[in-house]
PDB file of N, CA and C in Angstrom:
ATOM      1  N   UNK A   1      22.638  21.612 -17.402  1.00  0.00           N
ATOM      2  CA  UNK A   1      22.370  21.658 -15.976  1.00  0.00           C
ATOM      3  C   UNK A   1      23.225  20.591 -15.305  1.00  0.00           C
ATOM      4  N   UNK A   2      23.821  20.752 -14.222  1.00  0.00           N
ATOM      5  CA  UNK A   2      24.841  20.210 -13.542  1.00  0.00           C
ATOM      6  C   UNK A   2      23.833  19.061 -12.713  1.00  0.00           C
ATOM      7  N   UNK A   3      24.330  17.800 -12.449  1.00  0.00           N
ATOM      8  CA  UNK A   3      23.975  16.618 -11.536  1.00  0.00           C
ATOM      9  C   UNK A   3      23.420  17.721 -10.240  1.00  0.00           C
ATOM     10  N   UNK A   4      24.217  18.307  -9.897  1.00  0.00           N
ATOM     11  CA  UNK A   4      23.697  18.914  -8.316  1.00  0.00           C
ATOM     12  C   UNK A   4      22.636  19.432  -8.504  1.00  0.00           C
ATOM     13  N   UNK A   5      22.824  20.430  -9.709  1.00  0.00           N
ATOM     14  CA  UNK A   5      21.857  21.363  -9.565  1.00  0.00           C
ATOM     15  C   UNK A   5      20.109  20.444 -10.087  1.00  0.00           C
ATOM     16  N   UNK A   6      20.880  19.353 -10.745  1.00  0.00           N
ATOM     17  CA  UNK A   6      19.688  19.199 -11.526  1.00  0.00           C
ATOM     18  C   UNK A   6      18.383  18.161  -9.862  1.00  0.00           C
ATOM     19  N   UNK A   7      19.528  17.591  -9.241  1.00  0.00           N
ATOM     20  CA  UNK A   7      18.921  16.974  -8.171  1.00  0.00           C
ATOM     21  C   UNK A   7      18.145  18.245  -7.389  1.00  0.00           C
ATOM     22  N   UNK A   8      18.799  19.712  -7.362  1.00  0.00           N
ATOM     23  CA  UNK A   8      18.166  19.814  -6.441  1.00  0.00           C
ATOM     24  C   UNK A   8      16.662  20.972  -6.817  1.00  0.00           C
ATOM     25  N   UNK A   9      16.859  21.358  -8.196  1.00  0.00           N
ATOM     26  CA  UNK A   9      15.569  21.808  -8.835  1.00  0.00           C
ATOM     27  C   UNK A   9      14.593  20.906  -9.297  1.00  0.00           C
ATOM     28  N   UNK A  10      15.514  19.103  -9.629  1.00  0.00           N
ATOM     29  CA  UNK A  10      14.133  18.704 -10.290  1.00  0.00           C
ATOM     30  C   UNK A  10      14.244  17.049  -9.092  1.00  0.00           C
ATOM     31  N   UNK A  11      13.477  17.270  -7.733  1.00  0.00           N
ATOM     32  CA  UNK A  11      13.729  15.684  -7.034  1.00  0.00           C
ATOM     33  C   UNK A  11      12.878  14.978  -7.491  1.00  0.00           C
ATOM     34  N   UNK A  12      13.357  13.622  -7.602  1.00  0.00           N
ATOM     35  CA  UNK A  12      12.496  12.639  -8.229  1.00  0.00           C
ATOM     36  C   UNK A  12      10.651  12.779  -7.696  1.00  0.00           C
ATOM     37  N   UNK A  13      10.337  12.438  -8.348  1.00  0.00           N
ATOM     38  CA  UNK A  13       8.585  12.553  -8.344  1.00  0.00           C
ATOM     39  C   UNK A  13       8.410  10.983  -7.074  1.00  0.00           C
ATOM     40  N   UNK A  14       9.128  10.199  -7.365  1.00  0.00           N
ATOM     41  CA  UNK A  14       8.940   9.068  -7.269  1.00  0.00           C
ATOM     42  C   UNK A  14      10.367   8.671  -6.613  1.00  0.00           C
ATOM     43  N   UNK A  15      10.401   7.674  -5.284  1.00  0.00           N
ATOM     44  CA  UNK A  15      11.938   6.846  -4.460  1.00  0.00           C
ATOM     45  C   UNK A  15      12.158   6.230  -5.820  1.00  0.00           C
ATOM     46  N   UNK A  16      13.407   5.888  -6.160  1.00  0.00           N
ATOM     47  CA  UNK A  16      13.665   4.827  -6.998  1.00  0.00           C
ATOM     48  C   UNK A  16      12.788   3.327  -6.206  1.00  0.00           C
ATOM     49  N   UNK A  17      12.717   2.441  -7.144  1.00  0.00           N
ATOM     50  CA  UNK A  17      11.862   1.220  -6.811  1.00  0.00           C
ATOM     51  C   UNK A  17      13.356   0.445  -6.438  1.00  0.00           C
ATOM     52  N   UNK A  18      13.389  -0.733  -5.590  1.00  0.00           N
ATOM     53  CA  UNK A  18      14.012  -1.270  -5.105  1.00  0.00           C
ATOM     54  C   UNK A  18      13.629  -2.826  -5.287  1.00  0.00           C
ATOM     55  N   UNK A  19      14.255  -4.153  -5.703  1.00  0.00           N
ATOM     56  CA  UNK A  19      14.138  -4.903  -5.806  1.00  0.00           C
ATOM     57  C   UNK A  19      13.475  -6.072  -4.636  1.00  0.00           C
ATOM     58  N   UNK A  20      12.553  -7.088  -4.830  1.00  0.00           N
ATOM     59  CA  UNK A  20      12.146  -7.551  -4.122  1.00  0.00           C
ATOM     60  C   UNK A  20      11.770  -9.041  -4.851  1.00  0.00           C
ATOM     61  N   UNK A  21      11.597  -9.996  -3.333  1.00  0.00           N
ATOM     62  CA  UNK A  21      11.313 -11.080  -4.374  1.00  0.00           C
ATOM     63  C   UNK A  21       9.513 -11.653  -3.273  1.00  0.00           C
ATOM     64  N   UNK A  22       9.023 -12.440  -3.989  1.00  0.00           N
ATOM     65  CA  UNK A  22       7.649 -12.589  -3.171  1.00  0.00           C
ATOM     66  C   UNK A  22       7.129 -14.143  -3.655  1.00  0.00           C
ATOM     67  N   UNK A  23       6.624 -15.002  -2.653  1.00  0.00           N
ATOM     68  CA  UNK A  23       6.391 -16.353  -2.941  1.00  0.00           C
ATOM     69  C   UNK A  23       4.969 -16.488  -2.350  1.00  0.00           C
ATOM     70  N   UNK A  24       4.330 -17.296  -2.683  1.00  0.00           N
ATOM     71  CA  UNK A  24       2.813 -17.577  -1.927  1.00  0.00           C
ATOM     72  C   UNK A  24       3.314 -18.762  -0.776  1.00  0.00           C
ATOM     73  N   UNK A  25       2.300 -19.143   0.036  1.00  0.00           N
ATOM     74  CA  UNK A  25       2.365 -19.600   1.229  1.00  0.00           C
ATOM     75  C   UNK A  25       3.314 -20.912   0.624  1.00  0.00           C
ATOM     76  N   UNK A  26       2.635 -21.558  -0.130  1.00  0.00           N
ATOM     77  CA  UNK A  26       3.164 -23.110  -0.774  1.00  0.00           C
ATOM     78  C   UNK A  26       4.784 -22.616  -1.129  1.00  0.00           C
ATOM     79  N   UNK A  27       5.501 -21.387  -1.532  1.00  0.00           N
ATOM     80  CA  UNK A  27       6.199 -21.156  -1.916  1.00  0.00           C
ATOM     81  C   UNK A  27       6.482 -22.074  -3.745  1.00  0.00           C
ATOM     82  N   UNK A  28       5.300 -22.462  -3.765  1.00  0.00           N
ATOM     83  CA  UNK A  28       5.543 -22.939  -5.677  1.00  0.00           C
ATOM     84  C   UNK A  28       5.477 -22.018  -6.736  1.00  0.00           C
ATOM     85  N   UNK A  29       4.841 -20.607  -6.329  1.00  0.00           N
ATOM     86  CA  UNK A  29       5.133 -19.555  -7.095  1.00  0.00           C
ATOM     87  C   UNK A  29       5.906 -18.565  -6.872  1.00  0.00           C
ATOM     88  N   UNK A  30       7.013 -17.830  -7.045  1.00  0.00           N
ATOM     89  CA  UNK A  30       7.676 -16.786  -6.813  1.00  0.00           C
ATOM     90  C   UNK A  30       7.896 -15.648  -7.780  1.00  0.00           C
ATOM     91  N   UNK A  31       8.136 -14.596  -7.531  1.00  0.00           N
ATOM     92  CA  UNK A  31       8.138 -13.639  -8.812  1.00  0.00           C
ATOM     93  C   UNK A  31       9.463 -12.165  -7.897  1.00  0.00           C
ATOM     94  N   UNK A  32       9.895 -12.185  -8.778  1.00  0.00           N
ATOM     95  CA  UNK A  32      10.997 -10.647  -8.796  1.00  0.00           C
ATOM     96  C   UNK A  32       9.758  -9.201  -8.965  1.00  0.00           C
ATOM     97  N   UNK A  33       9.421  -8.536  -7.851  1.00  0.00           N
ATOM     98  CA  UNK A  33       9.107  -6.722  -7.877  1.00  0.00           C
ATOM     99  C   UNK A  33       9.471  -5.943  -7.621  1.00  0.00           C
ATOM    100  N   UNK A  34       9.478  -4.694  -8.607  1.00  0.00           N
ATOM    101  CA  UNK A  34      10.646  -3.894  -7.841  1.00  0.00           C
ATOM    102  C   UNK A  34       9.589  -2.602  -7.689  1.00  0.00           C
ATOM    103  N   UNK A  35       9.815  -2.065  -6.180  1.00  0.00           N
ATOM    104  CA  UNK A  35       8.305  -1.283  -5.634  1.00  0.00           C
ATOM    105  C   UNK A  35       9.542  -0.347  -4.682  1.00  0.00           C
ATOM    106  N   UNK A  36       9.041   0.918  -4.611  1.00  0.00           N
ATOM    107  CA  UNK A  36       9.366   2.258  -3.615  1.00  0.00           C
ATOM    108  C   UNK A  36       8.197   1.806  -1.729  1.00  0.00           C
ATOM    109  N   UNK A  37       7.750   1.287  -2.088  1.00  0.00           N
ATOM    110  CA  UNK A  37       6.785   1.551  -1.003  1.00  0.00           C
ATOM    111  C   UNK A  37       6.126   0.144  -1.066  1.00  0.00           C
ATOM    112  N   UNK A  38       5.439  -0.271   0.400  1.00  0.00           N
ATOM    113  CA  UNK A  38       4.803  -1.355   0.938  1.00  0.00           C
ATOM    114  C   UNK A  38       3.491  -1.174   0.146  1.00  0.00           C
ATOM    115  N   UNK A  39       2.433  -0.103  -0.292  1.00  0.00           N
ATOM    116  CA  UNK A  39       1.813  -0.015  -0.810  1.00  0.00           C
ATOM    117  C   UNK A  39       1.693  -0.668  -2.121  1.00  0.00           C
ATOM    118  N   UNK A  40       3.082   0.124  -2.844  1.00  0.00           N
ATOM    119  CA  UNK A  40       3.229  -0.417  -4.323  1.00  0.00           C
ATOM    120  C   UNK A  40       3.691  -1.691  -4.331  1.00  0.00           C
ATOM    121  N   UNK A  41       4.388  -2.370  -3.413  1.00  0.00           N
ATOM    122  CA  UNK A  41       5.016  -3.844  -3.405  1.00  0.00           C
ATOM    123  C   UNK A  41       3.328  -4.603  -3.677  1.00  0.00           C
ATOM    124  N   UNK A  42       2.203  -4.167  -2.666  1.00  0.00           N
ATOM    125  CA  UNK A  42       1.102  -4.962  -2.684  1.00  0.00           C
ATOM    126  C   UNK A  42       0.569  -5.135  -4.313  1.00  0.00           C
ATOM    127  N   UNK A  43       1.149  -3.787  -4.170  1.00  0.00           N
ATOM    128  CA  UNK A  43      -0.461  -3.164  -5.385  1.00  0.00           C
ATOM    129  C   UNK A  43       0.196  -4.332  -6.618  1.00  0.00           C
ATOM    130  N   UNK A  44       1.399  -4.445  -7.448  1.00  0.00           N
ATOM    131  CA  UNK A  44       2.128  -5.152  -8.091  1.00  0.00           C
ATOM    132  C   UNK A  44       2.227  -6.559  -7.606  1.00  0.00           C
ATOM    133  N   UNK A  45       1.966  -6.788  -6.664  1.00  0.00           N
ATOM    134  CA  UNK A  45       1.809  -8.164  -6.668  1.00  0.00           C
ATOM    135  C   UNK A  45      -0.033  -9.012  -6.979  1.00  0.00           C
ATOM    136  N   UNK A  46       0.716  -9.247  -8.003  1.00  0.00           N
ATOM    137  CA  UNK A  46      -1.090  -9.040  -9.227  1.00  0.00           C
ATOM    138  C   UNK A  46      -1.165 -10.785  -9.167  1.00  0.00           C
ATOM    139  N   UNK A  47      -0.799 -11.407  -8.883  1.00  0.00           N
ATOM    140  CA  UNK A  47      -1.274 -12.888  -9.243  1.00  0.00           C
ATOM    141  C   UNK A  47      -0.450 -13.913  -8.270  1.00  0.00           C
ATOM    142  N   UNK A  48      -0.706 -14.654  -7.221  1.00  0.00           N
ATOM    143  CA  UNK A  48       0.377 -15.418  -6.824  1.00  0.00           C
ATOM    144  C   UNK A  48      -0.714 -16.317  -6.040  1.00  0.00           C
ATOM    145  N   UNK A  49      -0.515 -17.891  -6.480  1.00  0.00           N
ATOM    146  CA  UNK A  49      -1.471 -18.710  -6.528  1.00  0.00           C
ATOM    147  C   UNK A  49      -2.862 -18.762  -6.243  1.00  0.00           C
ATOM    148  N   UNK A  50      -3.264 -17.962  -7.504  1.00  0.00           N
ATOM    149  CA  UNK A  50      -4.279 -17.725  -7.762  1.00  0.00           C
ATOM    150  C   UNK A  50      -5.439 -16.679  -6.939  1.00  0.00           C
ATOM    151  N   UNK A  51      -4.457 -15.848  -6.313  1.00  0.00           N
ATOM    152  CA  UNK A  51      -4.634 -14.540  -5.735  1.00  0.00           C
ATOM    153  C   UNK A  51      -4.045 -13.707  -6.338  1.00  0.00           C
ATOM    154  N   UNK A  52      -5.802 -12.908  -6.337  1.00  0.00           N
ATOM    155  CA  UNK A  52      -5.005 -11.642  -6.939  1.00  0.00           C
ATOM    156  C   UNK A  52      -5.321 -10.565  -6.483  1.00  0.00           C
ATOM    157  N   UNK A  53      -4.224  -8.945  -6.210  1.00  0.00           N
ATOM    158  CA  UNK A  53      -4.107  -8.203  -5.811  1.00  0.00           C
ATOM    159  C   UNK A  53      -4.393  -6.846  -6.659  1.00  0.00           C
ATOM    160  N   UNK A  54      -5.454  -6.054  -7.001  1.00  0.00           N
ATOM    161  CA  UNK A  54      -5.340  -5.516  -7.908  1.00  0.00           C
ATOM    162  C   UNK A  54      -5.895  -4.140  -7.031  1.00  0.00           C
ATOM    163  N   UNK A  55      -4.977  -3.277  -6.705  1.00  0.00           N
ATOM    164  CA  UNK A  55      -5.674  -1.768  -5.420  1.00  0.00           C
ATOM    165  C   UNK A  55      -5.287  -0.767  -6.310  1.00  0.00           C
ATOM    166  N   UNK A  56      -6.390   0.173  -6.076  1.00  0.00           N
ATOM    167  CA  UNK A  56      -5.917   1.079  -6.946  1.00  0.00           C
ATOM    168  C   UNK A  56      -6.128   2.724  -5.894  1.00  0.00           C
ATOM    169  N   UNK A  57      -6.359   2.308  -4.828  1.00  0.00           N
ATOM    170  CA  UNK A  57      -6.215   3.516  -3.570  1.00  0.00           C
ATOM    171  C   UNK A  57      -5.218   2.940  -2.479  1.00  0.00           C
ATOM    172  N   UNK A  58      -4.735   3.697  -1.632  1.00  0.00           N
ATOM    173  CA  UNK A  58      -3.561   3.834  -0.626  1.00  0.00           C
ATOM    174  C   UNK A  58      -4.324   3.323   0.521  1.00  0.00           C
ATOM    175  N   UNK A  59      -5.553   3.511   0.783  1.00  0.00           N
ATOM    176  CA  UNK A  59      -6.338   3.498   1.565  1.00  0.00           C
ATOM    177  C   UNK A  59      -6.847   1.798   1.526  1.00  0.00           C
ATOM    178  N   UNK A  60      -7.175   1.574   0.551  1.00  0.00           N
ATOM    179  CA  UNK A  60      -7.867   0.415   0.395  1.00  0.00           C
ATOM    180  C   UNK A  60      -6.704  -0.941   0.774  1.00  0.00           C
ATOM    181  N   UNK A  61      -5.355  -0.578   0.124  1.00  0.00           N
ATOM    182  CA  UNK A  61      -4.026  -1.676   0.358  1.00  0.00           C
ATOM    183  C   UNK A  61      -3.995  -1.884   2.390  1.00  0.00           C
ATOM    184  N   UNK A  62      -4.077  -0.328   2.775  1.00  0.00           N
ATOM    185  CA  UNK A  62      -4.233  -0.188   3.810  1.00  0.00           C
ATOM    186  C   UNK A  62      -5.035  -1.011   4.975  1.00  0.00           C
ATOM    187  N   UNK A  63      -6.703  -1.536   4.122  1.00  0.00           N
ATOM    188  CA  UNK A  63      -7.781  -1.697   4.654  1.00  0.00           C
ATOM    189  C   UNK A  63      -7.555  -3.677   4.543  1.00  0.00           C
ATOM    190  N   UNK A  64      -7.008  -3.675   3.548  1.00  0.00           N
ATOM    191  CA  UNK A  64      -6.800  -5.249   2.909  1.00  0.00           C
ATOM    192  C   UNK A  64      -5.930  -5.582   4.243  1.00  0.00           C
ATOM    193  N   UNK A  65      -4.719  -4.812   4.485  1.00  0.00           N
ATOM    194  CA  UNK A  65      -3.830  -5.423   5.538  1.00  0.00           C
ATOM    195  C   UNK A  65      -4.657  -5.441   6.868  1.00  0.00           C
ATOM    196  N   UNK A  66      -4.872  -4.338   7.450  1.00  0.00           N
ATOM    197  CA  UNK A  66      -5.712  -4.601   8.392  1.00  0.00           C
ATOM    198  C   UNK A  66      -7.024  -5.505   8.943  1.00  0.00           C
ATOM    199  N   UNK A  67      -7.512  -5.729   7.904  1.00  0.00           N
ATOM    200  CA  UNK A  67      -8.557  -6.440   7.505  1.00  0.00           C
ATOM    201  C   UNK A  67      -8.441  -7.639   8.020  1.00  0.00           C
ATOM    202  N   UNK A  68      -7.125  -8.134   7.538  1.00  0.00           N
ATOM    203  CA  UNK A  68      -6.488  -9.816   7.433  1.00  0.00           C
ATOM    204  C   UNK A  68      -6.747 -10.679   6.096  1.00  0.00           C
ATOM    205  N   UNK A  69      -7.264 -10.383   5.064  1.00  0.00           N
ATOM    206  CA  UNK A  69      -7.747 -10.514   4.233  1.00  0.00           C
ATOM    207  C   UNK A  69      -6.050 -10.924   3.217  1.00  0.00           C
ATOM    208  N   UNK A  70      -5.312 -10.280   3.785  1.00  0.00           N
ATOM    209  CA  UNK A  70      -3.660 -11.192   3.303  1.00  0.00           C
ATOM    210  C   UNK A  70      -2.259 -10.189   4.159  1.00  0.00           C
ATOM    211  N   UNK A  71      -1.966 -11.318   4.290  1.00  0.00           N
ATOM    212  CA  UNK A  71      -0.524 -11.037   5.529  1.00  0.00           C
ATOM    213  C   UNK A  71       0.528 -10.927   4.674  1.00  0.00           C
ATOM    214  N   UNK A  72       1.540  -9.519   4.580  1.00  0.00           N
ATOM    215  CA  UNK A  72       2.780 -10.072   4.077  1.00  0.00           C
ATOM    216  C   UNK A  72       3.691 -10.448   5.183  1.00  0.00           C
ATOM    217  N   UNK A  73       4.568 -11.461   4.892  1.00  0.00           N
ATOM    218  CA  UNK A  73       5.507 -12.014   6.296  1.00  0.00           C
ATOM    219  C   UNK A  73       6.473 -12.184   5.287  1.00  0.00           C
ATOM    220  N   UNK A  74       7.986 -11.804   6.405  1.00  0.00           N
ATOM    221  CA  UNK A  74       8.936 -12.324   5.894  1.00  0.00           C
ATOM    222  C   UNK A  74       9.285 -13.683   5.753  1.00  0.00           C
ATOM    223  N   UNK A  75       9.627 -14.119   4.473  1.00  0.00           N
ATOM    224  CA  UNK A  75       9.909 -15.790   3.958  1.00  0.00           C
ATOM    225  C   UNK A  75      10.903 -15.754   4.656  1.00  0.00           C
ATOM    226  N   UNK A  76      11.726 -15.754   5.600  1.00  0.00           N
ATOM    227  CA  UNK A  76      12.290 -16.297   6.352  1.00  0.00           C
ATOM    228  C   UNK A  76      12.038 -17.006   7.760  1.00  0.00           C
ATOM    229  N   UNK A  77      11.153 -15.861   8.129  1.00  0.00           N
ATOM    230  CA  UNK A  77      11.255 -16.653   9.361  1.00  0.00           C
ATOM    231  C   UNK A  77       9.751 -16.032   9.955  1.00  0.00           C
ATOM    232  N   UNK A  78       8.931 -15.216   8.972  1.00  0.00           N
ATOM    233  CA  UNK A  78       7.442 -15.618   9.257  1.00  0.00           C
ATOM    234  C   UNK A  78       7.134 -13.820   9.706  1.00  0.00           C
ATOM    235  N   UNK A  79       7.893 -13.082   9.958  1.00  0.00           N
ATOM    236  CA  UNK A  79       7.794 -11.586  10.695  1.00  0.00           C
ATOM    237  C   UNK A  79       6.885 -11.246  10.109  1.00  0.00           C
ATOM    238  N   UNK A  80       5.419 -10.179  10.427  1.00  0.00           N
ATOM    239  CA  UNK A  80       4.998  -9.510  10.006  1.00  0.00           C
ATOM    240  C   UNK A  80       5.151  -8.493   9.579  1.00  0.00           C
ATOM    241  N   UNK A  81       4.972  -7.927   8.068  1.00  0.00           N
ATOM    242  CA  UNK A  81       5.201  -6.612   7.738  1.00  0.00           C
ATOM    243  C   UNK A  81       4.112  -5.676   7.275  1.00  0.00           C
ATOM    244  N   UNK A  82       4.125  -4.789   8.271  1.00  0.00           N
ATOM    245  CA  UNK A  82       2.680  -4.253   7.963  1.00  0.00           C
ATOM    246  C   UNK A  82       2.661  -2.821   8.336  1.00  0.00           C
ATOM    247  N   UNK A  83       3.823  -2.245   8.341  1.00  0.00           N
ATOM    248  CA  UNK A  83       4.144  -0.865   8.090  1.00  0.00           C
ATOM    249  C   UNK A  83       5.252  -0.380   7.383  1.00  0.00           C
ATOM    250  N   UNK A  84       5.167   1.101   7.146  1.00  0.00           N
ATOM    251  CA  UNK A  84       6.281   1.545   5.789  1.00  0.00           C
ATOM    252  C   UNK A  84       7.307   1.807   6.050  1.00  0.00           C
ATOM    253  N   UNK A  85       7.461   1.884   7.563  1.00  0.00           N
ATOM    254  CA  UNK A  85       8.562   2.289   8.228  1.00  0.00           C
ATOM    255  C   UNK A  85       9.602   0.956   8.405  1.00  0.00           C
ATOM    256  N   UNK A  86       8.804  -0.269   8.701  1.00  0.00           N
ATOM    257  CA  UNK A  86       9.224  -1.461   8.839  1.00  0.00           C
ATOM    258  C   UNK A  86       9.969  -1.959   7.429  1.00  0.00           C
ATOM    259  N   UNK A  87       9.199  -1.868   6.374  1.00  0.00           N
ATOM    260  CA  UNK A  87       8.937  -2.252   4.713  1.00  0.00           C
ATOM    261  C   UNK A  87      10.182  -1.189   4.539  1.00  0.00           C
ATOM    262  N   UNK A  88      10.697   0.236   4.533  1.00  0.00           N
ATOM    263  CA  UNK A  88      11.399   0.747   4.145  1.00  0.00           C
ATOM    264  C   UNK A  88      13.179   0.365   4.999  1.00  0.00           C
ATOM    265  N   UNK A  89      13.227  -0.553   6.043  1.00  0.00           N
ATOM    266  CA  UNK A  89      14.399  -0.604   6.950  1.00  0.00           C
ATOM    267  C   UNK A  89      14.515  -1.705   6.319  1.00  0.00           C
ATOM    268  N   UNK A  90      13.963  -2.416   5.245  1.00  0.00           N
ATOM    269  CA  UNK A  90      14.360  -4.255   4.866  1.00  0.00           C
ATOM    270  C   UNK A  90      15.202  -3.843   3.740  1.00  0.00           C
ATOM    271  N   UNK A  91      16.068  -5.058   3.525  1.00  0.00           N
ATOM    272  CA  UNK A  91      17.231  -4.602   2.329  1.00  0.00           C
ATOM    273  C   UNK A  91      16.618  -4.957   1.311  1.00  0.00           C
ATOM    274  N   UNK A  92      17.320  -4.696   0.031  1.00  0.00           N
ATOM    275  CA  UNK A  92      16.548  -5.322  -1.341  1.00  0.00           C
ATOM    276  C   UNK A  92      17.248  -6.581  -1.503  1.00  0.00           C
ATOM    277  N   UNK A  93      16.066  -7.198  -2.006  1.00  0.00           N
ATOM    278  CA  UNK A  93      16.254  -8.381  -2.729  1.00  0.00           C
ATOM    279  C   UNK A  93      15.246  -9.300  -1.161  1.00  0.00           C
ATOM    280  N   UNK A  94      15.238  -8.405  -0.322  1.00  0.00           N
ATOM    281  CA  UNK A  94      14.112  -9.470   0.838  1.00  0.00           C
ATOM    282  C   UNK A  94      13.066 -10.175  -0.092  1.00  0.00           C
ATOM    283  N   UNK A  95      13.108 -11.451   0.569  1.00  0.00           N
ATOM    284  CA  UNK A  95      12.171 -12.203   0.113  1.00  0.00           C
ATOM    285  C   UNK A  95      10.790 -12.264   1.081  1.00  0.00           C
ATOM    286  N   UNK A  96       9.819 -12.345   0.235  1.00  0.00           N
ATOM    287  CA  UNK A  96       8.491 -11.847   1.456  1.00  0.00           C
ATOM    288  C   UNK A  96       7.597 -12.994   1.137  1.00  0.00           C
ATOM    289  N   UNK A  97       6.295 -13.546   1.596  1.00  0.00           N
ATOM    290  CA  UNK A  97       5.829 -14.461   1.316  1.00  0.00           C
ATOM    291  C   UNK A  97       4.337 -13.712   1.658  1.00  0.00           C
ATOM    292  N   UNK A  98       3.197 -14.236   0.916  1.00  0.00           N
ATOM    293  CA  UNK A  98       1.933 -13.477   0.717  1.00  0.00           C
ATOM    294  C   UNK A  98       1.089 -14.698   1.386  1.00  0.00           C
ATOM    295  N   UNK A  99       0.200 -14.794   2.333  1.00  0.00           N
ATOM    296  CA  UNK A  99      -0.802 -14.962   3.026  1.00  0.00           C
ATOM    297  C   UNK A  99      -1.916 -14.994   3.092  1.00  0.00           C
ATOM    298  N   UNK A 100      -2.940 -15.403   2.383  1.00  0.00           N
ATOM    299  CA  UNK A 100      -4.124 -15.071   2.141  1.00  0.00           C
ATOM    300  C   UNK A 100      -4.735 -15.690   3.783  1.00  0.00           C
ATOM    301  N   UNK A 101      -6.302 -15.082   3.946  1.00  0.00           N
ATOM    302  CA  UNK A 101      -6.930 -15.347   4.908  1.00  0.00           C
ATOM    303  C   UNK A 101      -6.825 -16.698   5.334  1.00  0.00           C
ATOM    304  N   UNK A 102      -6.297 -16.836   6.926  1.00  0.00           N
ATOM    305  CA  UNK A 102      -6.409 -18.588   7.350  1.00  0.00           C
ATOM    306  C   UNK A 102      -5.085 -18.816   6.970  1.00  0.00           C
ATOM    307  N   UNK A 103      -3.873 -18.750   6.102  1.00  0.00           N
ATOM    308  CA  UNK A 103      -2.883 -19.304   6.069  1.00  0.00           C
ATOM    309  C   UNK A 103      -1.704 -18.743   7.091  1.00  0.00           C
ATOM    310  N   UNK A 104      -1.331 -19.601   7.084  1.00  0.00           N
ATOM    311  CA  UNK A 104       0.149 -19.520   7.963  1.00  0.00           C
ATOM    312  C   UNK A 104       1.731 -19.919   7.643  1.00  0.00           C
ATOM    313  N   UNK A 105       2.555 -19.284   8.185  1.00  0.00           N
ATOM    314  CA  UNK A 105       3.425 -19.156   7.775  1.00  0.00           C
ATOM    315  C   UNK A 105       4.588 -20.272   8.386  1.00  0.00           C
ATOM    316  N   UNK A 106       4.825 -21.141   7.425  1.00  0.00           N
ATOM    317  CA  UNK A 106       5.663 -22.661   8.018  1.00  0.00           C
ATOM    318  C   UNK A 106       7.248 -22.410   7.458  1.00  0.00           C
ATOM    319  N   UNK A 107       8.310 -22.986   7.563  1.00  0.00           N
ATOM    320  CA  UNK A 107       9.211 -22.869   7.837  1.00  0.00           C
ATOM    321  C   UNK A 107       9.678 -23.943   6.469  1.00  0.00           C
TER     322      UNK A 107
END
C-alpha cells in the first residue's frame, strides 16, 4: 500500500503528540511531555511538586480548569491557557508552568 493511499484509508486514530516542557510555580521541578491535546498535556502531567494530576474523563480535566483548582500559564510571561484552540496555535517545545489553587504566576 502506497504512503498516499495508506494516509488516506488508514488516518491516524490519534494527532501525533507534540513536545512540551512544564515546571511548577517554584519552577524547581520541570519535566519534558509529549501530548496531542490540552486535555492529554493535563492528564500526563502526573506529579509536579507534589501535585498530582491523575483524570481519566475529558470532562473532569475540563471541570479541574474551570474550577481553578490548577491554572496552566505560559512560563513566560504568565498567559492563560485554557482552551484547545489556544493549546493547539502554541509551538512545541512551549514551556508551560502548572498552578495549583492560590498560586501565581511571577516572573
Amino acid at each position: 500500500v502506497g504512503a498516499v493511499t495508506k494516509q488516506t484509508l488508514f488516518p491516524p486514530l490519534m494527532p501525533a503528540g507534540r513536545p512540551f516542557r512544564v515546571s511548577n510555580a517554584s519552577r524547581s521541578s520541570r519535566k519534558g511531555i509529549v501530548a496531542s491535546s490540552l486535555q492529554e498535556l493535563l492528564s500526563k502531567n502526573a506529579k509536579i511538586s507534589c501535585f498530582v494530576l491523575v483524570f481519566f474523563f475529558v470532562f473532569f480535566v475540563a471541570f479541574v480548569i474551570t474550577a481553578g483548582i490548577v491554572t496552566l500559564v505560559l512560563e513566560e510571561d504568565g498567559t492563560v491557557v485554557d482552551t484547545e484552540e489556544f493549546f493547539k496555535s502554541l509551538d512545541d517545545n512551549t514551556h508551560f508552568m502548572v498552578l495549583e489553587n492560590g498560586q501565581k504566576w511571577t516572573p
